[in-house]
Every structure is written in structure tokens, then in C-alpha cells.
Protein backbone atom coordinates (compact mmCIF):
# COMPACT_ATOMS: atom_id res chain seq x y z
CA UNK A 1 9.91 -5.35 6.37
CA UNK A 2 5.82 -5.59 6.84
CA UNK A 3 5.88 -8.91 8.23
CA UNK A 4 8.28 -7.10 11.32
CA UNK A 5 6.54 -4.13 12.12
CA UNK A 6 3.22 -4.03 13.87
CA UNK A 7 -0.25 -3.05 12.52
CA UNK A 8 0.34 -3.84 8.80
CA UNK A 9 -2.70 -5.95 8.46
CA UNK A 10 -4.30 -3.88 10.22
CA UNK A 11 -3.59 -0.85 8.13
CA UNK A 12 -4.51 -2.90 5.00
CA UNK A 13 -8.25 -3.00 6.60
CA UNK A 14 -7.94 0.58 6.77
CA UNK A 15 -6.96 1.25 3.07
CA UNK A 16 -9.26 -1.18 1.71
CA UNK A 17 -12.15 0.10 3.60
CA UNK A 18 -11.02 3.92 2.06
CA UNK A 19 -10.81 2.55 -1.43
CA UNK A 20 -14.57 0.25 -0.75
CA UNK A 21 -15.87 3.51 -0.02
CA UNK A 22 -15.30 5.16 -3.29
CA UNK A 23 -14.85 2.45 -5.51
CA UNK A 24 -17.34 0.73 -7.54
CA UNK A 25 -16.64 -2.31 -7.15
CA UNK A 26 -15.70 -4.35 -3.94
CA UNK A 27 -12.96 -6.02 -6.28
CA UNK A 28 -11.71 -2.63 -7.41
CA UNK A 29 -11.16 -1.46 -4.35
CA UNK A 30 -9.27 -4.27 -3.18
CA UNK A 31 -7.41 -4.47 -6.40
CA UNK A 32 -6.47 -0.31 -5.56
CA UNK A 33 -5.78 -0.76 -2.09
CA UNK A 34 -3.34 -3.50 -2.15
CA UNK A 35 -1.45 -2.09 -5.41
CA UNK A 36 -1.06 1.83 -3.70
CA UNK A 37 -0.26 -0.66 -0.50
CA UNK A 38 1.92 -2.68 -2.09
CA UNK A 39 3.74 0.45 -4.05
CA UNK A 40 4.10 2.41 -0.88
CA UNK A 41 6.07 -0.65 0.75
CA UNK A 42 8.56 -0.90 -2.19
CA UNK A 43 9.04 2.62 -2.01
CA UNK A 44 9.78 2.96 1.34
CA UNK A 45 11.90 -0.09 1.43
CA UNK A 46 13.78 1.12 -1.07
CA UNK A 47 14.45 3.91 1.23
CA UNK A 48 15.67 2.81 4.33
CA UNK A 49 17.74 0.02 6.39
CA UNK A 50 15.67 -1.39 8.97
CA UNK A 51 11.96 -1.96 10.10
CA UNK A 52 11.57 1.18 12.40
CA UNK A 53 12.31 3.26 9.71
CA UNK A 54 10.36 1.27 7.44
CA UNK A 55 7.43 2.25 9.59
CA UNK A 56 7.24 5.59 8.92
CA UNK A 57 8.72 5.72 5.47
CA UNK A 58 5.67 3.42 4.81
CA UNK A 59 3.51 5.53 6.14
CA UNK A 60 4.95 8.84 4.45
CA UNK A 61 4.63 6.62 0.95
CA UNK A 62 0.79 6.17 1.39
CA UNK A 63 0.18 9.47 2.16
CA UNK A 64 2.44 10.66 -1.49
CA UNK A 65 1.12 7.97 -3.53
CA UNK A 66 -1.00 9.84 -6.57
CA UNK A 67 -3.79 8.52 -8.56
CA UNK A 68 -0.99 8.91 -11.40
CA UNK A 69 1.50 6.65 -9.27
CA UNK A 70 -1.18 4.50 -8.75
CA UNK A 71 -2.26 3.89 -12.01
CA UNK A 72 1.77 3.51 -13.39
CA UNK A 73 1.79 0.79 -11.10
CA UNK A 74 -1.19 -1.94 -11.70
CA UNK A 75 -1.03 -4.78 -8.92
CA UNK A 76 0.19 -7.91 -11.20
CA UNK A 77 -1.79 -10.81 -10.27
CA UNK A 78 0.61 -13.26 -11.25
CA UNK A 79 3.74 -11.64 -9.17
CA UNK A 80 1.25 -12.59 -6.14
């Protein structure tokens, strides 16, 4: 559903530049941002039916993502 709601990209910039500011690395933090971004869209699609409700289910999943989830979940390089 990201590529049919608005502001995804956008967003990305916005947890990148969260993760850039406490990381350090630059390549950590884009390595954490896109895996918590990445595991907050699976969970939310998991979750719902269509992309309006993806929105905010998306949004909900960043904000519950843990360092734990976060960490269970490494960004696989090779999936991408």
C-alpha cells in the first residue's frame, strides 16, 4: 500500500533523519530507519484492507515499534 498513499517518501526522510541523529553511523541509521520502516509497513498491512487504513495503521506501527522489535527484525539486504 506505500506506493498509494501520500507522504511515504517523505516520512522516510523523517525517520532517517531521527535515526542520523542518534546513530553512529550515517549507514546505521539508514540501515535502522528503513528496517523499523519497512517492519511497520508489514505490520500494518497485515492489518487492514485498503490504503486509507493503511495510513494510519502505518503510522500507529512506527510509533509501537521497540528497539526489541527492531532488532528481531534486521533489514535483509538481499530481499531488497
Amino acid at each position: 500500500f506505500m506506493t498509494q498513499i501520500t507522504g511515504s517518501g517523505c516520512s522516510l526522510g523523517g525517520v532517517c533523519a531521527v535515526y542520523a541523529a542518534c546513530a553512529k553511523t550515517p549507514l546505521a541509521a539508514a540501515l535502522a530507519a528503513v528496517n523499523v520502516y519497512n517492519l511497520a509497513g508489514a505490520r500494518a498491512e497485515a492489518k487492514v484492507k485498503a490504503p486509507g487504513s493503511f495510513q494510519v495503521a502505518f503510522l500507529d506501527e512506527l510509533y509501537l515499534a521497540t528497539p526489541e522489535d527492531i532488532a528481531a527484525n534486521p533489514f535483509d539486504l538481499e530481499e531488497a
